[in-house]
Protein backbone atom coordinates (compact mmCIF):
# COMPACT_ATOMS: atom_id res chain seq x y z
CA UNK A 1 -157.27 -12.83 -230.22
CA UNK A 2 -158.16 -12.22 -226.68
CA UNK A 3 -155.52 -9.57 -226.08
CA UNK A 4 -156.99 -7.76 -228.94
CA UNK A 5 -160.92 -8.03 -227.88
CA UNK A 6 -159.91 -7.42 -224.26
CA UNK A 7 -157.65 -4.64 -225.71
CA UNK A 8 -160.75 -3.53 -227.94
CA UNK A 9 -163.00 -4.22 -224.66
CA UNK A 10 -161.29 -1.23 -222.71
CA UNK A 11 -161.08 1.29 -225.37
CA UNK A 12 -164.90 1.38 -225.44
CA UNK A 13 -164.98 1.69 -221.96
CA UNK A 14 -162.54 4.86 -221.76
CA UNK A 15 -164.35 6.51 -224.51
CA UNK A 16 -167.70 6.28 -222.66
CA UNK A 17 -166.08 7.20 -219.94
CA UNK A 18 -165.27 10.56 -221.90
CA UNK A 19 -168.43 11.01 -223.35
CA UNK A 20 -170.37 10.96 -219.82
CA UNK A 21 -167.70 13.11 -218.03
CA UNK A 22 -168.46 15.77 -221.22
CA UNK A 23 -172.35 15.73 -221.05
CA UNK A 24 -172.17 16.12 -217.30
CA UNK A 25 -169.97 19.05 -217.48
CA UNK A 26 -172.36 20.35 -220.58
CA UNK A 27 -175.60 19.62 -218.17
CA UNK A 28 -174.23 21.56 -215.07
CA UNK A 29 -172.52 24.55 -217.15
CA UNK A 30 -176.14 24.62 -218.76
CA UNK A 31 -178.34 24.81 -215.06
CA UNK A 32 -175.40 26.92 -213.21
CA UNK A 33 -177.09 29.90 -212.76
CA UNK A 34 -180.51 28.90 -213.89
CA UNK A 35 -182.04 28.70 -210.31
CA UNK A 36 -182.33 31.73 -208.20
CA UNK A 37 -179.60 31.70 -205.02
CA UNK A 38 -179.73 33.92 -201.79
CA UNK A 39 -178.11 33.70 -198.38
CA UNK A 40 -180.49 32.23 -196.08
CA UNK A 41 -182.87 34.33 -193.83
CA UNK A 42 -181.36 34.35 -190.87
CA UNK A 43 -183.36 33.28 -187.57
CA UNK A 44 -183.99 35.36 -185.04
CA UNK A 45 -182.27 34.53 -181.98
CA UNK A 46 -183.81 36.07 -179.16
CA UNK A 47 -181.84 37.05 -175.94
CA UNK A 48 -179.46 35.10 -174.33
CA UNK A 49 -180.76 32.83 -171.46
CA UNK A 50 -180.08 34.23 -167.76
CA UNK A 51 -177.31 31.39 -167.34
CA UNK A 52 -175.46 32.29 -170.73
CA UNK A 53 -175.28 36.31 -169.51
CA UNK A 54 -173.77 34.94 -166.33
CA UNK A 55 -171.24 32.73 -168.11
CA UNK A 56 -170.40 35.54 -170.67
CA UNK A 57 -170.63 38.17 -167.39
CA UNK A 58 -167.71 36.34 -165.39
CA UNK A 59 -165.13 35.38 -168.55
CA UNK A 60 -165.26 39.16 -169.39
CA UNK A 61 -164.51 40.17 -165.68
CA UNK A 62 -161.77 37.35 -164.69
CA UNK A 63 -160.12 36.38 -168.23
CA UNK A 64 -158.40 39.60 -167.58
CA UNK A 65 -156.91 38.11 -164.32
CA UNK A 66 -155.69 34.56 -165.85
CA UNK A 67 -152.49 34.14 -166.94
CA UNK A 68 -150.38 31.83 -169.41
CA UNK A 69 -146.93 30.03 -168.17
CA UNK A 70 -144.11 29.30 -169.80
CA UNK A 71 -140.98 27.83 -168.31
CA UNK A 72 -137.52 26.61 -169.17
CA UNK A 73 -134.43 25.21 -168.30
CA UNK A 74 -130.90 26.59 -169.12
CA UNK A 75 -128.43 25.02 -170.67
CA UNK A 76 -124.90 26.11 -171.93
CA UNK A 77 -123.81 25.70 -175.67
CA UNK A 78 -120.03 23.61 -175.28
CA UNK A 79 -119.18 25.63 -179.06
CA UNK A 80 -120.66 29.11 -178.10
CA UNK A 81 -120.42 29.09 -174.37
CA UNK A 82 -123.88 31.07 -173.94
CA UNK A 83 -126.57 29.73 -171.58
CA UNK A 84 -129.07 28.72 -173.69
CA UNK A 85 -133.11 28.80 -172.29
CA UNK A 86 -134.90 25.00 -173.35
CA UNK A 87 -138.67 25.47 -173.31
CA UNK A 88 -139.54 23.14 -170.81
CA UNK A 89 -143.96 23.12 -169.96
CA UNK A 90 -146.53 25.79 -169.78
CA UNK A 91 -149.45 25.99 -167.45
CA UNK A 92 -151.66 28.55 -166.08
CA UNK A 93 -152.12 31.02 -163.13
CA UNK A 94 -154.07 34.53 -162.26
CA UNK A 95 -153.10 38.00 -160.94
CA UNK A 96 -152.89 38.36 -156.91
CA UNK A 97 -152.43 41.67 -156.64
CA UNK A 98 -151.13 45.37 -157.77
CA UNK A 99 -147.69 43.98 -157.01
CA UNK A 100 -147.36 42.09 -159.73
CA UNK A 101 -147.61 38.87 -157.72
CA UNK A 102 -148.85 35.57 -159.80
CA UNK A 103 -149.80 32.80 -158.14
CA UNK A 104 -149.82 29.24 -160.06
CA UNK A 105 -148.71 25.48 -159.04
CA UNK A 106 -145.64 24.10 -157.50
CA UNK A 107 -145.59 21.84 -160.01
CA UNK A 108 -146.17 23.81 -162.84
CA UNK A 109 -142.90 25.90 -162.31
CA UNK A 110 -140.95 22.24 -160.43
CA UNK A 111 -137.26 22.04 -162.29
CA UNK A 112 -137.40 25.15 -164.30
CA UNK A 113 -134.77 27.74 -164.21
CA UNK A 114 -137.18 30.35 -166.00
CA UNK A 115 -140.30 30.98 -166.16
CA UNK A 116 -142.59 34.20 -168.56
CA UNK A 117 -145.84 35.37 -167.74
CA UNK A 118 -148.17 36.43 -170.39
CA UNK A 119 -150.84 38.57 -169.74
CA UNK A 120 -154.24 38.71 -171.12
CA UNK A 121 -152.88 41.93 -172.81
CA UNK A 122 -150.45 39.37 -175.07
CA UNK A 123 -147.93 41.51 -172.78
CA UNK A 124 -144.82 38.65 -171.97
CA UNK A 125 -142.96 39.54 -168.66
CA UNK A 126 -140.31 37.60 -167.07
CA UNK A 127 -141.04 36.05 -163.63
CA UNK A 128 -139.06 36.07 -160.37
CA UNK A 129 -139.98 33.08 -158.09
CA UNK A 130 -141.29 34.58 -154.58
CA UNK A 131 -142.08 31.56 -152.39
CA UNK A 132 -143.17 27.96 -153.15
CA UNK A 133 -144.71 25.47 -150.52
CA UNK A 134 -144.78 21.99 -152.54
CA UNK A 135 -146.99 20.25 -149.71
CA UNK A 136 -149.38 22.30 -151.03
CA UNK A 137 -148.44 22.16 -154.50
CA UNK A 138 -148.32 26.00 -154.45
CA UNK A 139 -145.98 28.83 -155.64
CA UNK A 140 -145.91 32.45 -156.07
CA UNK A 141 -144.10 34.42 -158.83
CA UNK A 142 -143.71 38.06 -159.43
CA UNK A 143 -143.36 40.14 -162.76
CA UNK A 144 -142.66 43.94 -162.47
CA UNK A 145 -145.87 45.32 -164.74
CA UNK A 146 -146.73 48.29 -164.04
CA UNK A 147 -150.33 48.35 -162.40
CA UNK A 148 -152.60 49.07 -164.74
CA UNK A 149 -151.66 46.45 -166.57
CA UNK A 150 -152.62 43.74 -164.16
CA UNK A 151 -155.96 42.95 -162.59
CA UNK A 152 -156.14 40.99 -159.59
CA UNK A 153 -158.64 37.91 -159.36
CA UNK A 154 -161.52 38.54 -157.08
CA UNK A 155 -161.00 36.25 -153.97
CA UNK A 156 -164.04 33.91 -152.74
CA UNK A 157 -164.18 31.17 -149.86
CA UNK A 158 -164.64 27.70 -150.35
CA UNK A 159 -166.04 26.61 -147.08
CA UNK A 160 -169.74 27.55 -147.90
CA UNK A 161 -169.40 25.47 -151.05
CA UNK A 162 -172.36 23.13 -151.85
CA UNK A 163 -172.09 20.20 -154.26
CA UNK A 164 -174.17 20.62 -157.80
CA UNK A 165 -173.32 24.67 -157.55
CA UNK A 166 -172.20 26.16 -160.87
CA UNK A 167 -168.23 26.41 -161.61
CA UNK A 168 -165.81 28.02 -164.32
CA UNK A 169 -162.20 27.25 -165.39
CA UNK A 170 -160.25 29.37 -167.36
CA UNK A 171 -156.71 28.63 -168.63
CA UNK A 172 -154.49 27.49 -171.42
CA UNK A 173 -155.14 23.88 -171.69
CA UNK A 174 -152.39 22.06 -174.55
CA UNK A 175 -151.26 25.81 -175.21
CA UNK A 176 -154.60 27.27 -176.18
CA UNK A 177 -155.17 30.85 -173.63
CA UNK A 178 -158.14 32.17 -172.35
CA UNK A 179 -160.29 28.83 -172.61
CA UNK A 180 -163.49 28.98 -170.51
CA UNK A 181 -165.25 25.90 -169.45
CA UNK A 182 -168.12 25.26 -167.42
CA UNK A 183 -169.24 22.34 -164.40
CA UNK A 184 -170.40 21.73 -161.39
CA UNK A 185 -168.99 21.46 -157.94
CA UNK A 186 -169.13 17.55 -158.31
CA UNK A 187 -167.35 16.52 -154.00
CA UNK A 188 -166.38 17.82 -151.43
CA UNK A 189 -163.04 17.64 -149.52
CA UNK A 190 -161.66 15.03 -151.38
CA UNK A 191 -158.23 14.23 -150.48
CA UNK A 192 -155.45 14.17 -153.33
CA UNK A 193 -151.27 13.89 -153.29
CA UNK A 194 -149.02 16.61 -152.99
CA UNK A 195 -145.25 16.21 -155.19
CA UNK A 196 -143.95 15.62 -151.77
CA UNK A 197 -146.15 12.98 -151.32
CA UNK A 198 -148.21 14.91 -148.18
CA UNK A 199 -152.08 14.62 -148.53
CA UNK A 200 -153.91 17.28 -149.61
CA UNK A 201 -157.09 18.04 -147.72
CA UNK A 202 -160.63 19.79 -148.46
CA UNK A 203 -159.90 19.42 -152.21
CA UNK A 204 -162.94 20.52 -154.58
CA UNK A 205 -164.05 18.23 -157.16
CA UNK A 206 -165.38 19.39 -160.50
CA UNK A 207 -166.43 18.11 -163.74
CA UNK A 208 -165.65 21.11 -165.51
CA UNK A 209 -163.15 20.17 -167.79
CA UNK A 210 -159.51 20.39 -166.90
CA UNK A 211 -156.35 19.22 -168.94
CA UNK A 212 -153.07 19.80 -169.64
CA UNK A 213 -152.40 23.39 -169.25
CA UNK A 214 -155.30 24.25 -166.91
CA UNK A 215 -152.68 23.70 -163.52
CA UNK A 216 -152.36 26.87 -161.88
CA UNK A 217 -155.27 28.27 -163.49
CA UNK A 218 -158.45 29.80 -161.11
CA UNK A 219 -161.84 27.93 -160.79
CA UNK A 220 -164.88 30.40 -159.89
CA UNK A 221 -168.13 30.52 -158.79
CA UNK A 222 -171.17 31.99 -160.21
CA UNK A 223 -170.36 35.73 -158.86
CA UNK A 224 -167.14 35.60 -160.68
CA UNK A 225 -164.34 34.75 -157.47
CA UNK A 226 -161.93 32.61 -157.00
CA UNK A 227 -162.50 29.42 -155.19
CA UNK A 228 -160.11 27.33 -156.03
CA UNK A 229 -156.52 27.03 -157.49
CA UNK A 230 -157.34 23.83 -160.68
CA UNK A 231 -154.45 21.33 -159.82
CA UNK A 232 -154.57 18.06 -160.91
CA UNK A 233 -157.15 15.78 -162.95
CA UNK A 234 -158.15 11.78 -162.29
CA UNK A 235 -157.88 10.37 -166.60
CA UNK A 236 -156.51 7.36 -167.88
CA UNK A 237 -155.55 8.99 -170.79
CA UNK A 238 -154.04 12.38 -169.48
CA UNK A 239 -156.68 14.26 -170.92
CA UNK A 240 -160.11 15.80 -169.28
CA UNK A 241 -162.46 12.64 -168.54
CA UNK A 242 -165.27 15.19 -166.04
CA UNK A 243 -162.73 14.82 -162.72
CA UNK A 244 -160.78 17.76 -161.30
CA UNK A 245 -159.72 18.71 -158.65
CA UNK A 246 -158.77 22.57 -157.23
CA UNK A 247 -157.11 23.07 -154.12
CA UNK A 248 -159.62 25.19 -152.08
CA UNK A 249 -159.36 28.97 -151.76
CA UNK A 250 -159.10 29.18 -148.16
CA UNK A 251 -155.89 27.16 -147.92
CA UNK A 252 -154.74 29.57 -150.79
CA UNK A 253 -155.91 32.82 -149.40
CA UNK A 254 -153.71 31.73 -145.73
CA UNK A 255 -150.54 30.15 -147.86
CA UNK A 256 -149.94 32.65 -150.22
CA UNK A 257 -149.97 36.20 -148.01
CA UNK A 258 -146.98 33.71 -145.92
CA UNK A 259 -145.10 32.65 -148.99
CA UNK A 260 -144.89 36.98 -150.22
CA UNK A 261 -143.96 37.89 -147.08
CA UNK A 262 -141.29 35.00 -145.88
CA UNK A 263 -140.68 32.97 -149.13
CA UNK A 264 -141.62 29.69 -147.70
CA UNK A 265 -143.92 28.35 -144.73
CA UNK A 266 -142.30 28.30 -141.54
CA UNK A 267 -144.40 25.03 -139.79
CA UNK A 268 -144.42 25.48 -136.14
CA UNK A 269 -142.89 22.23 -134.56
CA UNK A 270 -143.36 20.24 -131.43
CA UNK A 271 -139.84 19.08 -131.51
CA UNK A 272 -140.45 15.15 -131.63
CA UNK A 273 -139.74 12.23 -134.05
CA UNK A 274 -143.06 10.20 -134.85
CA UNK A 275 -143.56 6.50 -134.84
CA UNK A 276 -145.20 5.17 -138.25
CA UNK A 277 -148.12 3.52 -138.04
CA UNK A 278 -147.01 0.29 -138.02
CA UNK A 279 -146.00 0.94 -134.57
CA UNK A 280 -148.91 1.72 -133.18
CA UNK A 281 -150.90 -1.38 -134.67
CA UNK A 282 -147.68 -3.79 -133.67
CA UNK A 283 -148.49 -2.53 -130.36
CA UNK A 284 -152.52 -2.23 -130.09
CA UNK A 285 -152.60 1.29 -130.30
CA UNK A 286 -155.98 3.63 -130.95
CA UNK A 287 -155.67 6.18 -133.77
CA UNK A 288 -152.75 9.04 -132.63
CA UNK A 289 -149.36 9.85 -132.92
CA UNK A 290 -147.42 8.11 -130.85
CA UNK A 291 -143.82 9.76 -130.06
CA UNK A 292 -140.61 7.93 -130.50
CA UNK A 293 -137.93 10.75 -130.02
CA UNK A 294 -138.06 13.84 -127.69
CA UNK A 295 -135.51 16.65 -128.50
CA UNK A 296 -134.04 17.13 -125.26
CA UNK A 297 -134.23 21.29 -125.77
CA UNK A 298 -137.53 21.29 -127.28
CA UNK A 299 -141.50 22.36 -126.81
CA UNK A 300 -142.24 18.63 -126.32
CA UNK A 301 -139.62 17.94 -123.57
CA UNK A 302 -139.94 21.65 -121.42
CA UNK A 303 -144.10 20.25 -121.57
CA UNK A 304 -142.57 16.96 -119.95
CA UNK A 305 -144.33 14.81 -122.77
CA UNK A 306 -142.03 11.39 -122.98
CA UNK A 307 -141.45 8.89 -125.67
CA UNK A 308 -142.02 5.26 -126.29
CA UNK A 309 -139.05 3.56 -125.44
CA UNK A 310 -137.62 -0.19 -126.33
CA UNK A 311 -135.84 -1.92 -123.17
CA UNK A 312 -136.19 -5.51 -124.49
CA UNK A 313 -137.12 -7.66 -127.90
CA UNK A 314 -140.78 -7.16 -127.66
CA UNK A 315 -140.91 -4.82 -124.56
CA UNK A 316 -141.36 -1.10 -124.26
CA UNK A 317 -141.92 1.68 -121.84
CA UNK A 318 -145.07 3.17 -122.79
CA UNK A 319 -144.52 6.98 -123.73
CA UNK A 320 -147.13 9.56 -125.10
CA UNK A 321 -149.60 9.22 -127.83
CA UNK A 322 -150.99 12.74 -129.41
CA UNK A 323 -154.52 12.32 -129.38
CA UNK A 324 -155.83 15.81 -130.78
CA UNK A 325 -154.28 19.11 -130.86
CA UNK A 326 -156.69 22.45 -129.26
CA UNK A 327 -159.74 19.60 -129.87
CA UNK A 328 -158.75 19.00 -133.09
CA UNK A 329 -158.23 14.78 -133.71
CA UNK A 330 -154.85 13.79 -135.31
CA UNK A 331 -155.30 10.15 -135.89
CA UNK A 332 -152.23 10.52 -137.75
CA UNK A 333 -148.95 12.28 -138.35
CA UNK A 334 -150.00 13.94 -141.38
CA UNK A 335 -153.36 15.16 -140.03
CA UNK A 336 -151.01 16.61 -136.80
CA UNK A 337 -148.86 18.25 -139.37
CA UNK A 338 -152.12 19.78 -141.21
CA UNK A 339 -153.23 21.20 -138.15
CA UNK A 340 -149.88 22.77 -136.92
CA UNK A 341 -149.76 24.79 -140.34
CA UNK A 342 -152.62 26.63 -138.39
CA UNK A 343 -150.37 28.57 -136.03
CA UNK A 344 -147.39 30.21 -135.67
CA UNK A 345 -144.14 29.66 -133.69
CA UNK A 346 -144.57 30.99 -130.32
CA UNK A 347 -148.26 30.09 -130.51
CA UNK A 348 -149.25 27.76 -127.55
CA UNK A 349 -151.56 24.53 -128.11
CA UNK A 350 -153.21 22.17 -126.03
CA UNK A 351 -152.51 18.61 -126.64
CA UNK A 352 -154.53 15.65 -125.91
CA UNK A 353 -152.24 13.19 -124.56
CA UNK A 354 -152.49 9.30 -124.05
CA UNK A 355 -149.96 7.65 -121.63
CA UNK A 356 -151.37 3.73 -120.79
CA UNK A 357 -154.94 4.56 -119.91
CA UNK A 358 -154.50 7.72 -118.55
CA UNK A 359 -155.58 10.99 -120.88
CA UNK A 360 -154.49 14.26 -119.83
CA UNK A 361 -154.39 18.04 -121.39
CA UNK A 362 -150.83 19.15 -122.17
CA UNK A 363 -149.96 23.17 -123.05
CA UNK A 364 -146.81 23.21 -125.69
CA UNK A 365 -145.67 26.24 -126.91
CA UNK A 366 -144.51 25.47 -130.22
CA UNK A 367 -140.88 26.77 -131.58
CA UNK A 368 -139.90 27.46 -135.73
CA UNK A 369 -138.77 24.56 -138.12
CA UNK A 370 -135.31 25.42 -139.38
């Protein structure tokens, strides 16, 4: 009996069920149509606001400029024997010049056997590898388009920079080209990590978001130029969270003419080993680079500077500590380093030298790395 009136019980229920659904669809097919339907008026929308034609202004001008990065690693087939090309990243970069010169990250093209340029044209060219400098995290490709096809980037400086100025970044973030965003120049000369592990100087930070994709791409300033080459981003989760960081356009605009023209930079040397600085707190030190090794045939030893040398456990003959370099401090080996990229081999400097107590001014003349 109750399988029948629960049985009973749910028939009723289904057959309501079908009655409603019916008179709905007999209620709307009766009022479809009934009420009188147009597009909405649309609003007027006035012009754009000063900001907005500046925004719009500078993606039209320098889009043309940014391009996207595709690299790849080869690999041979063991049943075909061909050399097979294994996507490996993308990233971004912008036109130098007429030349067809590109310039992008180090890391951004780090490991790859290949790399393609796409231009803003859709236009894919393959790219020949001109010069990297990874202390920098910089490199420079080249693609042989004809001219008018590429348009170079206009070229800004960053040393005027102020914080809270207006920025743009354009690249291919996850893939997608040509996207624009917008910030503010949030610090200045923040310090960041090369691949090599060298410190990065002067480094711009912005909130404009950058993610993966963006390396290699330009950031700009309100008149449209380059100021900065986007590099890397601070984000837990790998993605944009409002702090990147571009290495400044005046360390790009003195790297890259070196890396066209020789391929690589050439540092000018002083021709010592440096202590770490372990050494100089074990021994009381002040901030400078103290010298531990003076190769006998070069710039150091002609200048007669002299090294720090052990005679017993917990003994040494005080040698010379680099103070600054043409009045320039170097508390440090890598701030020494930083400021020999400044000149050339054959260039001569001035050191600051500490030996005990006494300071005196030392002229080097420096030679080439190898």
């Amino acid at each position: 009996m109750r399988s029948a009136h629960r049985f009973t019980l749910l028939s009723l229920l289904f057959i309501l069920f079908i009655v409603l659904a019916a008179s709905l669809g007999t209620l709307l097919a009766k009022t479809a149509g009934t009420t009188p339907a147009q597009p909405r008026a649309i609003a007027p929308r006035g012009e754009l606001t000063a900001d907005e034609r500046n925004t719009v202004e500078i993606f039209a001008l320098t889009s043309p400029s940014v391009v996207h990065i595709t690299t790849a690693r080869q690999a041979l087939n063991l049943f075909t024997l061909n050399v097979l090309e294994i996507p490996q990243g993308t990233g971004s970069g912008f036109v130098w010049d007429e030349a067809g010169h590109v310039v992008t990250n180090f890391h951004v093209i780090q490991g790859a056997d290949a790399a393609r340029v796409t231009l803003a044209d859709q236009s894919t060219w393959r790219a020949k590898l001109v010069g990297v400098y990874p202390d920098r995290d910089l490199a420079v490709l080249r693609i042989d388009a004809p001219p008018e096809r590429l348009r170079p980037i206009p070229i800004g400086e960053s040393k005027g920079l102020k914080v809270g100025q207006k920025v743009l970044a354009i690249g291919n973030p996850f893939g997608l080209d040509q996207s624009l965003t917008t910030g503010v120049v949030s610090a200045l000369n923040r310090e960041i990590e090369s691949v090599t592990g060298r410190t990065i100087r002067g480094v711009i930070q912005t909130d404009a978001a950058i993610n993966p994709g963006n390396s290699g791409g330009p950031l700009l300033d309100s008149a449209g130029r380059l100021i900065g080459v986007n590099t890397a981003i601070y984000s837990p989760s790998g993605a944009s969270a409002g702090i990147g960081f571009a290495i400044p356009v005046d360390e790009v605009n003195r790297i890259v003419p070196r890396l066209i023209r020789e391929g690589r930079i050439r540092r000018p040397v002083l021709g010592i080993a440096a202590a770490s600085p372990a050494f100089n707190k074990a021994l009381g030190l002040p901030p400078g680079v103290a010298i531990l090794r003076v190769d006998p045939d070069g710039p150091a030893a002609r200048a007669g500077l002299k090294p720090f040398v052990p005679v017993t456990e917990g003994s040494v003959v005080v040698g010379d500590l680099i103070v600054a370099i043409d009045g320039t401090p170097t508390p440090d080996l890598d701030t020494l380093l930083d400021a020999l990229e400044r000149y050339r081999p054959g260039d001569t400097v001035t050191l600051d030298v500490l030996r005990g107590t006494e300071r005196r001014q030392v002229a080097v003349t420096l030679d080439s790395s190898s």
